[in-house]
N, C-alpha and C. Protein backbone atom coordinates (compact mmCIF):
# COMPACT_ATOMS: atom_id res chain seq x y z
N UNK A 1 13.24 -99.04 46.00
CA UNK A 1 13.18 -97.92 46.91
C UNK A 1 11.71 -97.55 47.12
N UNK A 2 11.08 -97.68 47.98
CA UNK A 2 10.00 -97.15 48.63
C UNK A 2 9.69 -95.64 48.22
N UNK A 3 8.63 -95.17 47.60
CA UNK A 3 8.30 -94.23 47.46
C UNK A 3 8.46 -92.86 47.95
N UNK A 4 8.14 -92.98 49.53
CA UNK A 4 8.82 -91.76 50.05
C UNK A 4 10.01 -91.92 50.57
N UNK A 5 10.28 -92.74 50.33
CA UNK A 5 12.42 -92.26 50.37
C UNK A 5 12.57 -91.91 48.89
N UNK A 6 11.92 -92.27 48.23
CA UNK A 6 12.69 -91.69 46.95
C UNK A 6 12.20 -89.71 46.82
N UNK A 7 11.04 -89.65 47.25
CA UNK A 7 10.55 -88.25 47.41
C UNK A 7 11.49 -87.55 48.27
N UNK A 8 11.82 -88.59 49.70
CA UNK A 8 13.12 -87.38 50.28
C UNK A 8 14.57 -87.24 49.94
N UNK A 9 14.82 -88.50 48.96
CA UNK A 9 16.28 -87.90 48.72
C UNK A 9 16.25 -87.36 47.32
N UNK A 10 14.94 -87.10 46.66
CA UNK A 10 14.76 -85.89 45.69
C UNK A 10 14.85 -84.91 46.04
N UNK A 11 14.38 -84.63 47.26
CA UNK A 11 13.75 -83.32 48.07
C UNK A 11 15.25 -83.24 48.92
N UNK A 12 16.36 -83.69 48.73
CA UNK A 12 17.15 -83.54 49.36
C UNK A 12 18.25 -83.37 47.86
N UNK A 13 17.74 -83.50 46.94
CA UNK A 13 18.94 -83.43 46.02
C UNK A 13 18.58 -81.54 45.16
N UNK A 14 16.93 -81.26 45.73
CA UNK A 14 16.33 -80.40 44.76
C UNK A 14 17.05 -79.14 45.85
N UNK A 15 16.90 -79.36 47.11
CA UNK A 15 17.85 -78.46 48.07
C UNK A 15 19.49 -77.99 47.79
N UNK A 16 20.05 -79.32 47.85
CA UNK A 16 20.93 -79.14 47.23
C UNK A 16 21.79 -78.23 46.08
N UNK A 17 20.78 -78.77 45.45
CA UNK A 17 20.86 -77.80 44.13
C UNK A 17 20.45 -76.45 44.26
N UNK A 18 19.35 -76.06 44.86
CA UNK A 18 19.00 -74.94 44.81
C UNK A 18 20.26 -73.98 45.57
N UNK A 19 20.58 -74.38 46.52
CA UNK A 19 21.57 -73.98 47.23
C UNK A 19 22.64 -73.64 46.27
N UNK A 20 23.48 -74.18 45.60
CA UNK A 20 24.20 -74.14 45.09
C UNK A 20 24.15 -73.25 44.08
N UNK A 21 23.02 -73.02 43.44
CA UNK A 21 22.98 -71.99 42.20
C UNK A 21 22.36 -71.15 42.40
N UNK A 22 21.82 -70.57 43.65
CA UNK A 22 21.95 -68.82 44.91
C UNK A 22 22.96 -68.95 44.80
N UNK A 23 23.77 -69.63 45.53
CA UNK A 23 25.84 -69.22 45.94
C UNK A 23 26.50 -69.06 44.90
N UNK A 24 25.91 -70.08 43.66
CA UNK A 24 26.98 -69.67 42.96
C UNK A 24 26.57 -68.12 42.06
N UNK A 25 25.35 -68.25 41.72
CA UNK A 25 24.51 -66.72 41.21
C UNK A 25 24.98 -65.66 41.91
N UNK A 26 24.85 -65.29 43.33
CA UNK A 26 25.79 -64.44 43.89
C UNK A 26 27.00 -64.01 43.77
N UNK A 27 28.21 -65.54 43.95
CA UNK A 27 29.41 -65.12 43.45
C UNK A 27 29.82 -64.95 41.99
N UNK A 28 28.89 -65.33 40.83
CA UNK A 28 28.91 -65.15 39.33
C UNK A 28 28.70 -62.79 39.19
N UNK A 29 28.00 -62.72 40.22
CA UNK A 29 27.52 -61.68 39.93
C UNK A 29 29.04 -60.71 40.52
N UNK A 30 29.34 -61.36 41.53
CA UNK A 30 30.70 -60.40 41.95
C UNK A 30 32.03 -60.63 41.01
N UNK A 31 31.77 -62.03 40.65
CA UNK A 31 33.03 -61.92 39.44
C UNK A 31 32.77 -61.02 38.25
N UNK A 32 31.69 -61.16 37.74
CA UNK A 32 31.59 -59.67 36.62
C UNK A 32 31.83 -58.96 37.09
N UNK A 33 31.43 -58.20 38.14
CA UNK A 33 31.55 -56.88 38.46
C UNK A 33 33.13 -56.62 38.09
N UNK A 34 33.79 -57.56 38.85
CA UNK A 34 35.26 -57.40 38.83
C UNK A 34 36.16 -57.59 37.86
N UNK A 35 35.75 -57.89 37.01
CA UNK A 35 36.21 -57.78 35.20
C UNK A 35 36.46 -56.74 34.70
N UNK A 36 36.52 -55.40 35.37
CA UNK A 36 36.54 -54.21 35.12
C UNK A 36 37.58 -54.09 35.90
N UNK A 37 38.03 -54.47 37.19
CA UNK A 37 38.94 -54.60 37.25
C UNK A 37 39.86 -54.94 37.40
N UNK A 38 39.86 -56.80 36.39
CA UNK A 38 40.97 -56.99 36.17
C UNK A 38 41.29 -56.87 34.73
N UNK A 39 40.34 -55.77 34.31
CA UNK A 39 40.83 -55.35 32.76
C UNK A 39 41.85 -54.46 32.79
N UNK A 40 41.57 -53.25 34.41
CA UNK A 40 42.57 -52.19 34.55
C UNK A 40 43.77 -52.89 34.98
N UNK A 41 43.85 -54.23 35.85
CA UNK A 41 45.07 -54.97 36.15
C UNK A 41 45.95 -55.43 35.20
N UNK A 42 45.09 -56.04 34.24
CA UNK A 42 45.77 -56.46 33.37
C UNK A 42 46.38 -55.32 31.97
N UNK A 43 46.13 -54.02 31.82
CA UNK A 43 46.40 -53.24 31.43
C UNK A 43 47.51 -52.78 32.25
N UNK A 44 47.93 -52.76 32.95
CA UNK A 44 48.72 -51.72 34.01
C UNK A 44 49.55 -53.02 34.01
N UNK A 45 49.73 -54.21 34.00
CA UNK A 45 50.71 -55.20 34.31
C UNK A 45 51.80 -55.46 33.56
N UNK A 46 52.79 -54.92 33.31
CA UNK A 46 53.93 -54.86 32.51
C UNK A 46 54.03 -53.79 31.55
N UNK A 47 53.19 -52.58 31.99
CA UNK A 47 52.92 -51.04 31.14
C UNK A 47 54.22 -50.55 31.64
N UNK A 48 54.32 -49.28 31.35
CA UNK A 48 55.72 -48.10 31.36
C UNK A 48 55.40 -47.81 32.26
N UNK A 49 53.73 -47.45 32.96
CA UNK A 49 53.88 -46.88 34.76
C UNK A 49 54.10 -47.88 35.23
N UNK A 50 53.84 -49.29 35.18
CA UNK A 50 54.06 -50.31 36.28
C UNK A 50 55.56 -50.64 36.34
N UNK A 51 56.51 -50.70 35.20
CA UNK A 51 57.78 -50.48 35.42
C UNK A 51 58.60 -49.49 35.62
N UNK A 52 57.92 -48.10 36.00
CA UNK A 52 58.57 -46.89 36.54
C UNK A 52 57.77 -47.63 38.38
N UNK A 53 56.76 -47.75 38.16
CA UNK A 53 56.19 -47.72 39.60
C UNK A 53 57.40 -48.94 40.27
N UNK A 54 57.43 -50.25 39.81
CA UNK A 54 58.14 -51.35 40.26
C UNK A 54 59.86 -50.84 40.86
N UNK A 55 60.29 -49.84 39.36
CA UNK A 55 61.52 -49.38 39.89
C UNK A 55 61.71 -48.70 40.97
N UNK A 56 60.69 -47.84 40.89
CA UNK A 56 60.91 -46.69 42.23
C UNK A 56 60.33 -47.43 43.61
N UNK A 57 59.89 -48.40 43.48
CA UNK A 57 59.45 -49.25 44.75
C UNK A 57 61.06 -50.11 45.03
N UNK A 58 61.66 -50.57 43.89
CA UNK A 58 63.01 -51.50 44.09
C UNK A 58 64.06 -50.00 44.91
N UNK A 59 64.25 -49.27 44.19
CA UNK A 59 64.74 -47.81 44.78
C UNK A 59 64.42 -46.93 46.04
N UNK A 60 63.63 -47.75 46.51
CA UNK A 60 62.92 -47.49 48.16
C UNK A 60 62.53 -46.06 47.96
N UNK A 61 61.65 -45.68 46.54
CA UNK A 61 61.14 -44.01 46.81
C UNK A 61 59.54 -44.08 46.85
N UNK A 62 59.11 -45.20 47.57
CA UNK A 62 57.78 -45.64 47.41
C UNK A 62 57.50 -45.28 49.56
N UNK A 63 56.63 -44.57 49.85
CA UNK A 63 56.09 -44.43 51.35
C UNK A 63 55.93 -46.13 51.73
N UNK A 64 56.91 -45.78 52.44
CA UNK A 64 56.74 -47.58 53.23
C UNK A 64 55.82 -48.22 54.01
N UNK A 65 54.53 -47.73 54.37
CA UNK A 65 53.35 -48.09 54.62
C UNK A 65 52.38 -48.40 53.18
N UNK A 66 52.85 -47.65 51.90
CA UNK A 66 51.95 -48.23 50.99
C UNK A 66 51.91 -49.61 50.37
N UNK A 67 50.73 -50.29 50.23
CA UNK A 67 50.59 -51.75 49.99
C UNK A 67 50.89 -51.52 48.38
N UNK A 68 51.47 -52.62 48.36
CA UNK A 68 52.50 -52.51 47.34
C UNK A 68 51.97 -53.81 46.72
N UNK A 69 50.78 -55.07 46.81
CA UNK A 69 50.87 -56.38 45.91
C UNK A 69 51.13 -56.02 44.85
N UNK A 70 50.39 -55.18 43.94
CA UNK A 70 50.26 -55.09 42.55
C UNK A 70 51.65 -54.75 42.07
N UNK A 71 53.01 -54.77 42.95
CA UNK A 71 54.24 -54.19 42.23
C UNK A 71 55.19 -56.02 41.88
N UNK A 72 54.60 -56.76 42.89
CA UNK A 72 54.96 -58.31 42.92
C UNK A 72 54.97 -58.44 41.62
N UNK A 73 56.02 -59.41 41.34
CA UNK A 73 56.13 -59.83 40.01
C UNK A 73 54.90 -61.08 39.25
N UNK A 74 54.84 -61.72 40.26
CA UNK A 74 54.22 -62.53 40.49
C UNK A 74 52.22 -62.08 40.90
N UNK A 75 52.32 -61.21 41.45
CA UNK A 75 50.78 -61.09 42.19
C UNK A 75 49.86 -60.66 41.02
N UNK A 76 49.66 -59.70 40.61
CA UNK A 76 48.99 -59.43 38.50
C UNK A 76 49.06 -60.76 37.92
N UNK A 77 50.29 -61.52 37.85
CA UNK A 77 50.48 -62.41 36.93
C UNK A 77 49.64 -63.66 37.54
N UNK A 78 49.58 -63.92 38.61
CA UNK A 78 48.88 -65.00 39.32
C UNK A 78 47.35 -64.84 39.41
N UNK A 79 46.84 -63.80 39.51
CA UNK A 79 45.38 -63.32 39.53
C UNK A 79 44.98 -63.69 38.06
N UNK A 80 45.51 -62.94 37.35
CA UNK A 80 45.36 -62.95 35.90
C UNK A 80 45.46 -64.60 35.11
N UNK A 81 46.07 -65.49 35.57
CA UNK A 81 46.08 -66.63 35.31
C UNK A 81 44.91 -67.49 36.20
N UNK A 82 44.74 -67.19 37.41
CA UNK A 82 43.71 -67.49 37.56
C UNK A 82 42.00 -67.40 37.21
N UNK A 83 41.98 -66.17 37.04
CA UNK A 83 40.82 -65.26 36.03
C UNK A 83 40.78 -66.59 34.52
N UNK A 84 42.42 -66.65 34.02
CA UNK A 84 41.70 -67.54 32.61
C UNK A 84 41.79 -69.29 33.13
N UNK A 85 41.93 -69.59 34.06
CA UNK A 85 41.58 -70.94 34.49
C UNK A 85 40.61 -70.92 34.68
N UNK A 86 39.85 -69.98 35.52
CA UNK A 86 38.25 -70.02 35.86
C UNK A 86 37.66 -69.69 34.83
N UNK A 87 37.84 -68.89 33.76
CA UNK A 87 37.06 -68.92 32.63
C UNK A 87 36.78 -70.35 31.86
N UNK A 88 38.04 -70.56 31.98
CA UNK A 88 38.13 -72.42 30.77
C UNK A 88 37.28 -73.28 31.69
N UNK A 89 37.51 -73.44 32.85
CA UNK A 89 36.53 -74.33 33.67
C UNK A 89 35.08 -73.80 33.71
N UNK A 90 34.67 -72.55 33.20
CA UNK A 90 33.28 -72.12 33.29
C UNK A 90 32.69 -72.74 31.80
N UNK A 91 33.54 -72.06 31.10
CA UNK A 91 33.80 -72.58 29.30
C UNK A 91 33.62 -74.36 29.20
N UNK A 92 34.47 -74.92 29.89
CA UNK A 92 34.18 -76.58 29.93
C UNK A 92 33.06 -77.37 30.40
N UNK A 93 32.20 -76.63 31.57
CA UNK A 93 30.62 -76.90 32.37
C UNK A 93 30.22 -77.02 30.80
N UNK A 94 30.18 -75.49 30.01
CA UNK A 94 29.06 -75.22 29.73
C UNK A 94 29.01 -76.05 28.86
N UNK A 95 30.09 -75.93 27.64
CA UNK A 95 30.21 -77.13 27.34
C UNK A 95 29.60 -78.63 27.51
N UNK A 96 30.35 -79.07 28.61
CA UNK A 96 30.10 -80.46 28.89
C UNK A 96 28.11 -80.35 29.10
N UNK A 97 27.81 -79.44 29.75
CA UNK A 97 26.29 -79.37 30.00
C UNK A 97 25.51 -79.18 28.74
N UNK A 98 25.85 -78.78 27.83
CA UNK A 98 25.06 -78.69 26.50
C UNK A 98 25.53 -79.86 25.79
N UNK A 99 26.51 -80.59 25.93
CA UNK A 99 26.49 -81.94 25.34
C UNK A 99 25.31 -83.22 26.09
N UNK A 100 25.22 -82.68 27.40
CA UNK A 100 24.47 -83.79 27.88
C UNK A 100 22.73 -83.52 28.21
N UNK A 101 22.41 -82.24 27.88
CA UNK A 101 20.90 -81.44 27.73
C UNK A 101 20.27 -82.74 26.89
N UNK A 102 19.25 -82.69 27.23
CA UNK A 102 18.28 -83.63 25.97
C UNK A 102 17.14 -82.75 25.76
């Protein structure tokens, strides 16, 4: 490989990268934030208000314009499983990246 092709597809891999860890630094910073609240989600997800709240939503005494995901059986439980998939896959980088550091 000729010298300056190898300088531009460095200079094309150093872009790359840089790119990628702004976007991902940004969205790392909005997922903490939000750990707060899916600490209150996951607190409230199968509590005594969320099964008074769930009943009285099954009992139609809930205002029928109010958004209702968090009463889904499924919607808490799916967030919340996703939250610990993305942790184990953050957990496995780091991992795998400190095995291969020199």
């Amino acid at each position: 490989m000729k010298q300056t092709d190898r300088i531009s597809s460095m200079e094309q891999h150093m872009e790359r990268a840089s790119s990628a860890i702004i976007n991902f630094s940004a969205a790392l910073d909005k997922y903490i934030e939000a750990q707060q609240s899916i600490a209150a989600l996951s607190d409230y997800y199968g509590s005594d208000e969320w099964k008074q709240d769930y009943a009285d939503d099954e009992a139609g005494l809930l205002p029928a314009d109010l958004k209702r995901g968090v009463l889904s059986e499924d919607g808490i439980w799916n967030l919340l499983a996703d939250n610990r998939e993305l942790r184990d896959r953050m957990s496995d980088v780091i991992t795998k990246d400190n095995k291969t550091v020199k």
